[in-house]
Protein backbone atom coordinates (compact mmCIF):
# COMPACT_ATOMS: atom_id res chain seq x y z
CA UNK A 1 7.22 -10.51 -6.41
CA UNK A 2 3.83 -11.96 -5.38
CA UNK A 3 5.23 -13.04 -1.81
CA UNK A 4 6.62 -9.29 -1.38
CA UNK A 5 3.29 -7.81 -2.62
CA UNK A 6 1.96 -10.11 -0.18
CA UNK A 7 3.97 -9.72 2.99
CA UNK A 8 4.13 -5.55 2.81
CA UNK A 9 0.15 -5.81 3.46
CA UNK A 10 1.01 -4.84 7.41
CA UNK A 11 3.10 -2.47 6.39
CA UNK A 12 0.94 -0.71 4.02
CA UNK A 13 -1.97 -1.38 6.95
CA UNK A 14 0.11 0.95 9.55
CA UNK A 15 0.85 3.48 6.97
CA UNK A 16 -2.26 4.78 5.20
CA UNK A 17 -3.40 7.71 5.94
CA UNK A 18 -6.83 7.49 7.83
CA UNK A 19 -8.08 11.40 7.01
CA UNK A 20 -7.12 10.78 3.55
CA UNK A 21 -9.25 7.23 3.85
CA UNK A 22 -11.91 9.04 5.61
CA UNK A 23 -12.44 11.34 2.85
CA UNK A 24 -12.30 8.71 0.05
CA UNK A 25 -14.86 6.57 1.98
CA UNK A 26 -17.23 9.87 1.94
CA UNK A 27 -16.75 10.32 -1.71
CA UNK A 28 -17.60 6.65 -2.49
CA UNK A 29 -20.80 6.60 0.03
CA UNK A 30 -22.22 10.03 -1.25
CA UNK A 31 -22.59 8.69 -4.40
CA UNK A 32 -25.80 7.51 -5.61
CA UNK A 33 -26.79 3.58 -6.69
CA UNK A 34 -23.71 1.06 -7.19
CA UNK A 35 -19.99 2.17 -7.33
CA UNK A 36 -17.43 1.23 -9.85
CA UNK A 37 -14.22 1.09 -8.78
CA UNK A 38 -10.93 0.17 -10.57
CA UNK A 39 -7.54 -0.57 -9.20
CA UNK A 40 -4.55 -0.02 -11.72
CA UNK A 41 -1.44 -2.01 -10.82
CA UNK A 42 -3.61 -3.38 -7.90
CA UNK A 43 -0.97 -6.71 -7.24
CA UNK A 44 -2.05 -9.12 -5.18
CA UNK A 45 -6.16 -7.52 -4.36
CA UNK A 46 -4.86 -6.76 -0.97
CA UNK A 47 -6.69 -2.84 -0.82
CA UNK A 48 -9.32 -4.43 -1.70
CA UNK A 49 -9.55 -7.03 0.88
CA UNK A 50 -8.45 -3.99 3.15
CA UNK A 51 -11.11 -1.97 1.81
CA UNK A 52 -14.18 -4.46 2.25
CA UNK A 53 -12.24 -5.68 5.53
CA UNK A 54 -12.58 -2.59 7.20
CA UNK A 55 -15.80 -1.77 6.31
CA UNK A 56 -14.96 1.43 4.00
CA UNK A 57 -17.12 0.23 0.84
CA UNK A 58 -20.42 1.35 0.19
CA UNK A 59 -23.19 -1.65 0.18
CA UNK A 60 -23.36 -2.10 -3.95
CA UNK A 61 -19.19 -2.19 -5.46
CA UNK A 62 -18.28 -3.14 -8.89
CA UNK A 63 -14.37 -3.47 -8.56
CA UNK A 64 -12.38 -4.53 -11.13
CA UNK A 65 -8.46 -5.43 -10.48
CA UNK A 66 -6.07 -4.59 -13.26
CA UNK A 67 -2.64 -5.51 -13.52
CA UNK A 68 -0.38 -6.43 -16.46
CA UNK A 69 1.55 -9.23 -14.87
CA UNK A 70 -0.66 -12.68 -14.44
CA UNK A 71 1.01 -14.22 -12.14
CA UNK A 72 -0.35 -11.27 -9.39
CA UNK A 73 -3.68 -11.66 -10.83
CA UNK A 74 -3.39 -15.54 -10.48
CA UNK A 75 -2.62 -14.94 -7.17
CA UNK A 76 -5.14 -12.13 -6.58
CA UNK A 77 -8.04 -14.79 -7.50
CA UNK A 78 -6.74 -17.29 -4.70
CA UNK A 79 -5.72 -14.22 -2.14
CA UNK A 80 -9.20 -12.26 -1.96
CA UNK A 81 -11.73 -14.82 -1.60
CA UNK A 82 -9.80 -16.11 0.98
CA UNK A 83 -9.20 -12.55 2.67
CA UNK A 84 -12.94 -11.70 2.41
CA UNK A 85 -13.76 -15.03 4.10
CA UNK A 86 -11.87 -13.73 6.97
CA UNK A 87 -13.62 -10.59 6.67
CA UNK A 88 -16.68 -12.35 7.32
CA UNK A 89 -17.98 -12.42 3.65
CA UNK A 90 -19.63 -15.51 1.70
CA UNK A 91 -17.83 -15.58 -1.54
CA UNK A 92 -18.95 -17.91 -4.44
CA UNK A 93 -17.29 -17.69 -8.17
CA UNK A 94 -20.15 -17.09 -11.19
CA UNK A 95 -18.54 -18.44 -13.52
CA UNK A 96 -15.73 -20.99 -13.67
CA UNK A 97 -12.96 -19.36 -11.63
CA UNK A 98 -10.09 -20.19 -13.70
CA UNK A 99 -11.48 -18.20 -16.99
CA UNK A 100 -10.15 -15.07 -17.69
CA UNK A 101 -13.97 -13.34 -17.24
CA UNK A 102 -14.70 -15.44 -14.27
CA UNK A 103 -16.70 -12.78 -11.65
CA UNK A 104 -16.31 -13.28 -7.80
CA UNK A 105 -19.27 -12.46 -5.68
CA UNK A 106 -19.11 -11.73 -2.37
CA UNK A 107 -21.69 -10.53 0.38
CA UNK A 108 -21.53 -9.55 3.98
CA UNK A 109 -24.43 -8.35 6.41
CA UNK A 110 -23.23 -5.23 8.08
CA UNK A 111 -25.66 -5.41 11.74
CA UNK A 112 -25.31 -1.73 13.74
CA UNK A 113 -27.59 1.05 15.18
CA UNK A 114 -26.80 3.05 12.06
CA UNK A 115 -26.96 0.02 9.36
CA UNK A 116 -23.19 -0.24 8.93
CA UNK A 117 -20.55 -2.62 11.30
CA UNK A 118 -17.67 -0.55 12.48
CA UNK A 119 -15.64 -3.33 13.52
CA UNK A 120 -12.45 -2.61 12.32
CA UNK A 121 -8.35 -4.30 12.66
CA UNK A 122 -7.38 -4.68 16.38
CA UNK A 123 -3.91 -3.64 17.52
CA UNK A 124 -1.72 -1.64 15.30
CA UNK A 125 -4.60 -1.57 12.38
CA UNK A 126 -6.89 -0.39 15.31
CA UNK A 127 -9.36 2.31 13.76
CA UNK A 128 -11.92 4.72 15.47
CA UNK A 129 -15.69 5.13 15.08
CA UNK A 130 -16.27 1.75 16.42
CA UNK A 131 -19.76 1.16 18.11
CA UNK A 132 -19.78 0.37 21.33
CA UNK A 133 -20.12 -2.85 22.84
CA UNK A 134 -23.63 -2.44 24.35
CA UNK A 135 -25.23 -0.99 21.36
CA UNK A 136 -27.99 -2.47 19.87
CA UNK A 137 -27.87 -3.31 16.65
CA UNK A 138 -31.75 -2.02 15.37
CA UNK A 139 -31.03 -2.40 11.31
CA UNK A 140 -29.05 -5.01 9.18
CA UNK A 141 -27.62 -4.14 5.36
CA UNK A 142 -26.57 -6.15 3.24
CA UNK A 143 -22.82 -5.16 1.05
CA UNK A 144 -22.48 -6.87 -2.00
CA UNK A 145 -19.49 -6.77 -3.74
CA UNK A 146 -18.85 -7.84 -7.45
CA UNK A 147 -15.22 -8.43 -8.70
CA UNK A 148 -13.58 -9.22 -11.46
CA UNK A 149 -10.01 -9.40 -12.88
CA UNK A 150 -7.79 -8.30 -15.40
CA UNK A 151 -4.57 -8.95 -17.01
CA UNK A 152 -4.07 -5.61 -19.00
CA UNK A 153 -1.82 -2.67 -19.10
CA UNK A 154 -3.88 -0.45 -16.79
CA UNK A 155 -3.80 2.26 -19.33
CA UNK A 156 -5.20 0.49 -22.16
CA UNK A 157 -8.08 -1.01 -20.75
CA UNK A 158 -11.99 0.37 -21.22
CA UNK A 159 -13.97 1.07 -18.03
CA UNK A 160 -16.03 4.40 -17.07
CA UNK A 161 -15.39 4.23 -13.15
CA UNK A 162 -17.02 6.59 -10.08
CA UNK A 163 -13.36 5.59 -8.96
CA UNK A 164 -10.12 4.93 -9.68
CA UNK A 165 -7.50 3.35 -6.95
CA UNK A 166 -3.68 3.58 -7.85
CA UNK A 167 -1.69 2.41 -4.51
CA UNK A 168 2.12 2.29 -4.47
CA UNK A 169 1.73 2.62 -8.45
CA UNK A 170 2.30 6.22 -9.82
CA UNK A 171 5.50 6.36 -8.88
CA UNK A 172 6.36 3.78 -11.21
CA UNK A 173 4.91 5.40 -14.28
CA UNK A 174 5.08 8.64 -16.23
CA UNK A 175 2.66 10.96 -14.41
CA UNK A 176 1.74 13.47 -17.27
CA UNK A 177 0.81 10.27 -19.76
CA UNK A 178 -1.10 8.59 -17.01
CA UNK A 179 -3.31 11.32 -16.20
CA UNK A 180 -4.61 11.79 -19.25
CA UNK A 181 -5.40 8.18 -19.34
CA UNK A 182 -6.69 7.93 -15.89
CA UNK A 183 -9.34 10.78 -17.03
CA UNK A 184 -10.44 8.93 -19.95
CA UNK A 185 -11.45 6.60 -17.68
CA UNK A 186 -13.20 8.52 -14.32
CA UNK A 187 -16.73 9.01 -14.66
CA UNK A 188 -17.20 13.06 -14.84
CA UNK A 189 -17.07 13.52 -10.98
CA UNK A 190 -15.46 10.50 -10.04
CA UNK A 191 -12.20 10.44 -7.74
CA UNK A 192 -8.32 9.04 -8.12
CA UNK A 193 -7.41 8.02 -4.46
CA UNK A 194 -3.29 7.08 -4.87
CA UNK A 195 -2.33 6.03 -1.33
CA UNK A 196 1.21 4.84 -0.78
CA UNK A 197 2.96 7.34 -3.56
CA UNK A 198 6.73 6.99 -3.39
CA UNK A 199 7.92 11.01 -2.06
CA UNK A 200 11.77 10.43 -2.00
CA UNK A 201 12.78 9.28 1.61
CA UNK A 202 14.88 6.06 1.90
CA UNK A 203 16.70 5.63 5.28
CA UNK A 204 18.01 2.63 7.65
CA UNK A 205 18.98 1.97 10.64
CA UNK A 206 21.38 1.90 12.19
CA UNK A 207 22.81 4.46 10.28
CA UNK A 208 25.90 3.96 8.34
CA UNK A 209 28.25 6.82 6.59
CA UNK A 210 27.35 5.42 3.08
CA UNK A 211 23.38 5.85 3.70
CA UNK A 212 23.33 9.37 1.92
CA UNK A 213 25.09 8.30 -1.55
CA UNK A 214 23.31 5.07 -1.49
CA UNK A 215 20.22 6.96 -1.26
CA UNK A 216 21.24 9.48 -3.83
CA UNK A 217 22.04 6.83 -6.78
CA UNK A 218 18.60 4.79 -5.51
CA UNK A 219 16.80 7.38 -6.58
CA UNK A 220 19.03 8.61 -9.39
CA UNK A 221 17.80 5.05 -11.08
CA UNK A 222 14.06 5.59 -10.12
CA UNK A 223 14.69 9.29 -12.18
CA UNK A 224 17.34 8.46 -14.57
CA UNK A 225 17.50 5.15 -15.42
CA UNK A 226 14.16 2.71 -14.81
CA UNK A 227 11.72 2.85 -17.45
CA UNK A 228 9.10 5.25 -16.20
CA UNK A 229 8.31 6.74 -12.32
CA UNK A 230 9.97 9.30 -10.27
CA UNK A 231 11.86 9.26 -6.31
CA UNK A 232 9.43 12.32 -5.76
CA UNK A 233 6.23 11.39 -7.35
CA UNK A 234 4.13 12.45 -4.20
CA UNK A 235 5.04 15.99 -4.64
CA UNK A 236 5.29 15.90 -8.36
CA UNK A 237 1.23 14.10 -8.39
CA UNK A 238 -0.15 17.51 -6.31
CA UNK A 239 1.54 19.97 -8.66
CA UNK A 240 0.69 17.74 -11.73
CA UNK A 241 -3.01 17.68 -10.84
CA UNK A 242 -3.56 21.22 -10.04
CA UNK A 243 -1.86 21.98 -13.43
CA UNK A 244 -4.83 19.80 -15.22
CA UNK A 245 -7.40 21.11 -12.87
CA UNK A 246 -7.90 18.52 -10.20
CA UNK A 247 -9.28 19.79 -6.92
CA UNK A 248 -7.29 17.88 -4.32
CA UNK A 249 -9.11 16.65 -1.33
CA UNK A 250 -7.32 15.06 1.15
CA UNK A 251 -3.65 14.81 1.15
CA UNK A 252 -1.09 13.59 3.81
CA UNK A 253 1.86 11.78 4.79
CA UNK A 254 2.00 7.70 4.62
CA UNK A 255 5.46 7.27 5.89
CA UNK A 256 6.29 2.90 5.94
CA UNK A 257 7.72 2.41 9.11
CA UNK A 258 9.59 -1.37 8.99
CA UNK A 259 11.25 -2.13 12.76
CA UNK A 260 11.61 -5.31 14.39
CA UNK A 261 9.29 -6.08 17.85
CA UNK A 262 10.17 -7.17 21.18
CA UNK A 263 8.93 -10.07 23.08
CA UNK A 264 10.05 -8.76 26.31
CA UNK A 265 8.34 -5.85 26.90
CA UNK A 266 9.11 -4.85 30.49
CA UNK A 267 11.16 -1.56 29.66
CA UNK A 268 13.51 -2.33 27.28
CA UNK A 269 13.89 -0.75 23.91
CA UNK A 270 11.01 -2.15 21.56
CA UNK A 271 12.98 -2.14 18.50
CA UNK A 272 15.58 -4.39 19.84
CA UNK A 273 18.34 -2.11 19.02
CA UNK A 274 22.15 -2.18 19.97
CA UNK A 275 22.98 0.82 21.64
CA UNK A 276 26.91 -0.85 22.50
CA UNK A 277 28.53 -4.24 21.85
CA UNK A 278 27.96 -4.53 26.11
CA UNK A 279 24.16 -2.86 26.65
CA UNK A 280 21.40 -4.69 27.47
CA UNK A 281 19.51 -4.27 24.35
CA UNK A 282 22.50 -6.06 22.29
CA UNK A 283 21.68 -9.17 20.51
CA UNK A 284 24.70 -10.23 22.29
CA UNK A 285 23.73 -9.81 25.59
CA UNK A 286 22.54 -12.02 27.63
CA UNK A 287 19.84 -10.40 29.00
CA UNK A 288 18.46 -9.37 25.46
CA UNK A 289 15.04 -9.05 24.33
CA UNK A 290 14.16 -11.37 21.70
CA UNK A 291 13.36 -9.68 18.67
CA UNK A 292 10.98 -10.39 15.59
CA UNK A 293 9.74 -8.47 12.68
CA UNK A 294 6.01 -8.76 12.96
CA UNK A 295 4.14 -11.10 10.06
CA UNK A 296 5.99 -11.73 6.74
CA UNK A 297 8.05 -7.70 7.67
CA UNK A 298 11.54 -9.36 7.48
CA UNK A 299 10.74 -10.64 3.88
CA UNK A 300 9.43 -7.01 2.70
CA UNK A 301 12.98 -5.85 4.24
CA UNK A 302 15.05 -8.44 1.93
CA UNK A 303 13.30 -7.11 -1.34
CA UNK A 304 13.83 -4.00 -0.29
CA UNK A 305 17.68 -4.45 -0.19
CA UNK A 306 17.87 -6.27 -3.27
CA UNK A 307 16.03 -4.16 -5.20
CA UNK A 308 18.80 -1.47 -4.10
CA UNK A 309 21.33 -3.76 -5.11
CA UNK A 310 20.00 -4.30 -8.73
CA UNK A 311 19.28 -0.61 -9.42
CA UNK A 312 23.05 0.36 -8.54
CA UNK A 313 24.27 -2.58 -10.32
CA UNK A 314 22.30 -0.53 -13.39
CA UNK A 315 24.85 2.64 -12.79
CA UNK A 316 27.81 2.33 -13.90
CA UNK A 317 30.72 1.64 -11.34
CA UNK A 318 32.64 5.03 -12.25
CA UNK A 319 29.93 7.38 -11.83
CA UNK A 320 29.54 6.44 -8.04
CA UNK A 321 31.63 8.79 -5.68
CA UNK A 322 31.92 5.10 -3.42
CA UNK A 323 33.65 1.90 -5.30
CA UNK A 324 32.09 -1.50 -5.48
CA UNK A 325 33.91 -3.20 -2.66
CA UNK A 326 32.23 -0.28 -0.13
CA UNK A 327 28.48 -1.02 -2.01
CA UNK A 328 29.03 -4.81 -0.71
CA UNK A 329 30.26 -4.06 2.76
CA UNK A 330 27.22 -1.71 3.16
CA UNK A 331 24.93 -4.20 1.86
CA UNK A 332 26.72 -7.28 4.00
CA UNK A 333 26.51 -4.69 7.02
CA UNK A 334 22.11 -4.29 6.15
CA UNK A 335 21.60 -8.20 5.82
CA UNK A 336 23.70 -8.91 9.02
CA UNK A 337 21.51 -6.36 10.82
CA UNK A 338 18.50 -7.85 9.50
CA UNK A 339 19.42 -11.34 10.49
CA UNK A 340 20.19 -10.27 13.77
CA UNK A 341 16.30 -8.73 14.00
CA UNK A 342 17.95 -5.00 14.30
CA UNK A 343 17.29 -3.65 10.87
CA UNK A 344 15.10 -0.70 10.87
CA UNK A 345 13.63 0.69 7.29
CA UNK A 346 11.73 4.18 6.80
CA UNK A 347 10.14 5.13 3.43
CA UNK A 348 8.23 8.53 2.60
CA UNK A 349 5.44 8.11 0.63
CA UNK A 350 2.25 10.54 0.31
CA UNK A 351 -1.88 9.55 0.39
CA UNK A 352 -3.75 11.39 -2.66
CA UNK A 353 -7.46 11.84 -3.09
CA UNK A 354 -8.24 13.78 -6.09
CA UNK A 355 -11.28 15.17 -8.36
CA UNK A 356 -11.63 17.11 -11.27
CA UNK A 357 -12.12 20.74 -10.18
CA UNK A 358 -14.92 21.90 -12.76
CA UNK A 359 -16.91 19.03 -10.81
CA UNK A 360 -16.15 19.27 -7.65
CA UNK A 361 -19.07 18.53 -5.23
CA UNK A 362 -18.68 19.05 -1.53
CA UNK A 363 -18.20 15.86 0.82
């Protein structure tokens, strides 16, 4: 699970929403003295490292990673000092970094005209607002941030944040009970920002006549049979907040995109994909592109598959309108496409920034 949570960091990178991020960014900077921020379900600490990476923090952060299972929390302590070293931040541990309070300290001068760095991701993760090259940098700030971890159920923990963070999480829990939880623990006027919420979309490519009843029975286990979450949380977290009286910010799509690259780029189809047994764009070919998925992609497409497999192997056989032996072609058919680099994976999922309407303050 940790190498997933690991390698879907580009993927996640591509498909936040950057209106929805602006606005979070404004709530956290508008806000007097030092933030507190706490992630529930935050994996691996990579929106954090994303968060400090691309300069959206404000210069003073508490932020506290929670997540019940310790072996992403083990691997969250070796992950995000290393990722804020390549942000450019000195990290050093306060306490002995293998105790369960151990506090990581890290601290990064921010040089620009208006006190703050925009240098942000190149490439794909390319963001705007950056200063320009021959601006002179007149002030210098200083961000510190201050993070610790936790191995807890997110919802029985005790914290009074100015923020909670819930990415690719509430559609794995029961929306109504975690609510109520997550305002027990949001300062008064503090925000819930839930990028990466799970909207029911699930489609491949190429596309194959069993796609629509695969995707049905998916997310027939996400409602039906897993313990907790929903295929159309997205939808189900904007009508759930307005019900408890949550102003709702920012909202917008945060579709994953998965699709392999090409080498060759001189005209031929980027994705690499077969349009005939003969055309030049098949893997056959001899004049085919070489194709890739880019960083650790092809790994976050194997997980997704097999978690497929395991939630229809949950069903029973004889409520599925296709039989077992069609389930394994279909799923032989998706790994021979992805070993031949021409697997393509879409997911819907929505970005949520939220506050408590009785204390809503304008941005």
């Amino acid at each position: 699970m940790q190498t997933y949570l690991d390698a879907k960091r580009t993927v996640d990178d591509r498909a936040l929403n950057r209106r929805v991020l602006d606005r979070f960014e404004a709530a956290l900077t508008a806000r007097d003295g030092p933030v507190s921020i706490v992630e529930l379900g935050a994996g691996v600490g990579t929106m954090l490292v994303r968060l400090a990476a691309w300069d959206r923090l404000p210069e003073r952060v508490s932020y506290r990673l929670v997540d019940r299972d310790a072996a992403s929390i083990a691997r969250a302590r070796d992950l995000v000092p290393e990722g804020l070293e390549d942000a450019g931040y000195t990290v050093r541990w306060r306490d002995d970094r293998d105790t369960e309070s151990a506090t990581l300290v890290a601290t990064h001068e921010l040089a620009g005209d208006d006190g703050r760095e925009r240098d942000k991701p190149s490439g794909l993760l390319e963001e705007t607002g950056s200063v320009p090259a021959s601006a002179t940098a007149t002030t210098t700030t200083t961000t510190t941030l201050t993070i610790t971890f936790t191995v807890a159920d997110a919802f029985e923990i005790e914290a009074q944040a100015d923020a909670l963070v819930a990415a690719a999480f509430l559609d794995l829990v029961d929306l109504s009970a975690v609510l109520e939880s997550i305002e027990t623990l949001l300062e008064p006027d503090g925000v819930l920002y839930a990028p990466i919420t799970f909207d029911g979309g699930t489609g491949f490519v190429p596309i194959d006549p069993l796609d629509r009843d695969i995707e049905r029975w998916y997310h027939y286990h996400m409602d039906e049979v897993r313990d907790g979450g929903s295929s159309r949380a997205g939808r189900e977290l904007l009508t759930a907040l307005r019900r408890r009286d949550w102003e709702t910010l920012a909202a917008g799509g945060s579709n994953w995109v998965v699709r392999p690259a090409c080498e060759n780029h001189s005209g031929v189809d980027e994705a690499g994909s077969p349009n005939s047994p003969n055309s030049p764009n098949s893997p056959n070919s001899p004049d085919s592109p070489t194709t890739h998925y880019p960083a650790s992609e092809q790994l976050v497409l194997e997980h997704v598959l097999h978690t497929i497999d395991d939630a229809l192997a949950e069903i029973p056989a004889t409520r599925m309108p296709f039989s077992s032996a069609e389930q394994e072609q279909w799923l032989d058919q998706r790994r021979t496409a992805l070993e031949s680099g021409v697997l393509e994976f879409v997911a819907h999922n929505l970005d949520v920034l939220a506050r408590r309407k009785a204390v809503v303050r304008r941005l």
